[in-house]
Protein backbone atom coordinates (compact mmCIF):
# COMPACT_ATOMS: atom_id res chain seq x y z
CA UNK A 1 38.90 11.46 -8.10
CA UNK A 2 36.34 8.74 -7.08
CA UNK A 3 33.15 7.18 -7.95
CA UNK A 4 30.37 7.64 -5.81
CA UNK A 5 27.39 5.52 -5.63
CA UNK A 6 24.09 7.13 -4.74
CA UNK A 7 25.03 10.36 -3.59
CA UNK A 8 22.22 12.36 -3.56
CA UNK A 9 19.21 10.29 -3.53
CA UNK A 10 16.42 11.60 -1.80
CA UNK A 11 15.90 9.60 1.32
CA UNK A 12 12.15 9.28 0.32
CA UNK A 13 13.13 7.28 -2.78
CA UNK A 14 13.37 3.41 -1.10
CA UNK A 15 13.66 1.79 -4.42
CA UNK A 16 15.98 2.41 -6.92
CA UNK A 17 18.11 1.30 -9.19
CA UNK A 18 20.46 2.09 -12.22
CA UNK A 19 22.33 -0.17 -14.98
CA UNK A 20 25.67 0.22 -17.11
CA UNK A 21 25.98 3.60 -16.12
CA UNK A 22 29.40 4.68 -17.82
CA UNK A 23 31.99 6.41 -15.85
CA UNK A 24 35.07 8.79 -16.13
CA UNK A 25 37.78 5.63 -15.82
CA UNK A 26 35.92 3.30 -18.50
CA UNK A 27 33.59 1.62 -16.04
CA UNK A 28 30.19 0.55 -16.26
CA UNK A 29 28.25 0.67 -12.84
CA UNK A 30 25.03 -0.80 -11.52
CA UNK A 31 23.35 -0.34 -8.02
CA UNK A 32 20.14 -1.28 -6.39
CA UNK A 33 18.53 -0.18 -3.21
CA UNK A 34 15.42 -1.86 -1.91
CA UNK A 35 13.54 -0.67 1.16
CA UNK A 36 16.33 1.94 1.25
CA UNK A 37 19.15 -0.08 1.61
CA UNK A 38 21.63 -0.48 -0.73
CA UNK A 39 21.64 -4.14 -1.71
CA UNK A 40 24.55 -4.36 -4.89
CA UNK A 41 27.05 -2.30 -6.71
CA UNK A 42 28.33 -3.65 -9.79
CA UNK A 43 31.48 -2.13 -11.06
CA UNK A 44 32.56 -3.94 -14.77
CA UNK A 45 35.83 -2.47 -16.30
CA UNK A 46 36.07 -1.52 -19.52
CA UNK A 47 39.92 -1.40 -19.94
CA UNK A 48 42.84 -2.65 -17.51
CA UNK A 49 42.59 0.52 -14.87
CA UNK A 50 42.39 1.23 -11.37
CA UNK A 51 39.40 1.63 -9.43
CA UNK A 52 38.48 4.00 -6.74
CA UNK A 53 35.02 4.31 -5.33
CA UNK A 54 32.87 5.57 -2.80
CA UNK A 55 30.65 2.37 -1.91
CA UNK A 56 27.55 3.21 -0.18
CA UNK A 57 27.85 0.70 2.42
CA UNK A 58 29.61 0.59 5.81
CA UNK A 59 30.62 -3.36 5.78
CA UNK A 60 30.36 -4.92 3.17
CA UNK A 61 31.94 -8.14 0.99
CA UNK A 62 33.48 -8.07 -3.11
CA UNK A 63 32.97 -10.96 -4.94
CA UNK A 64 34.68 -11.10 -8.47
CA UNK A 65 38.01 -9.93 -6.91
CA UNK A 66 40.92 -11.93 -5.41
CA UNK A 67 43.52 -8.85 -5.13
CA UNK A 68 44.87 -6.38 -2.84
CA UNK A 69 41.33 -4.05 -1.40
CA UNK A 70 42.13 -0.70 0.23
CA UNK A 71 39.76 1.26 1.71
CA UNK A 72 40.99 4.99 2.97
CA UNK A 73 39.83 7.01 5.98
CA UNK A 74 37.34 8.56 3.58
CA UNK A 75 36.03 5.08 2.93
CA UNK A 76 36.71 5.52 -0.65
CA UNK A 77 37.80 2.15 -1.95
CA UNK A 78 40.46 1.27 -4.21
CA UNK A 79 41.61 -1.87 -6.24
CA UNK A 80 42.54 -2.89 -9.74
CA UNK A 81 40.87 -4.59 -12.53
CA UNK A 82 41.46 -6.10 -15.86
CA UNK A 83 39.45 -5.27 -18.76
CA UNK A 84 36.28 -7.26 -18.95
CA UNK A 85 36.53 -8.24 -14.94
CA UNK A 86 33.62 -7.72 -12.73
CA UNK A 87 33.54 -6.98 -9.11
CA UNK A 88 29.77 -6.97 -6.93
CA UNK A 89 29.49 -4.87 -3.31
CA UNK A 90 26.92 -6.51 -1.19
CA UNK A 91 26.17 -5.53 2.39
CA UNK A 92 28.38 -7.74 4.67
CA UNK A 93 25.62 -9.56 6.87
């Protein structure tokens, strides 16, 4: 199992956003997409627990996170927080 970020957004809808949306896994996550691109994810854990998400983004660059990042064939994503700890996916430019 897996977050997934945006995944069905009609194409027509170039901006959009959402805030602290609570997940299965005690995370809160927030995206934006301007212009249709997706421009942040925000993943905040709620306990100590391991992450694994579906980022929207091809390349991109996690800030908030010094650890071990693996991404699968799948491009599903996977690392580990600490309660309270906040990682941000930006587009890698």
């Amino acid at each position: 199992e897996y977050i997934e970020v945006f995944p069905a957004i009609p194409m027509e809808w170039k901006d959009v956003s959402f805030h602290s949306l609570r997940t299965k896994g005690a995370f809160l996550v927030s995206a934006r997409k301007f212009n249709g691109e997706v421009v942040e994810v925000k993943v905040t854990a709620t306990v100590d627990q391991s992450l694994s998400i579906k980022v929207p983004l091809d390349n991109y660059s996690v800030s908030g996170f010094k650890g071990r990042i693996v991404k699968n064939d799948l491009g599903i994503t996977n690392l580990t927080l600490k309660k309270g700890q906040t990682v941000i996916f930006t587009p890698h430019k």
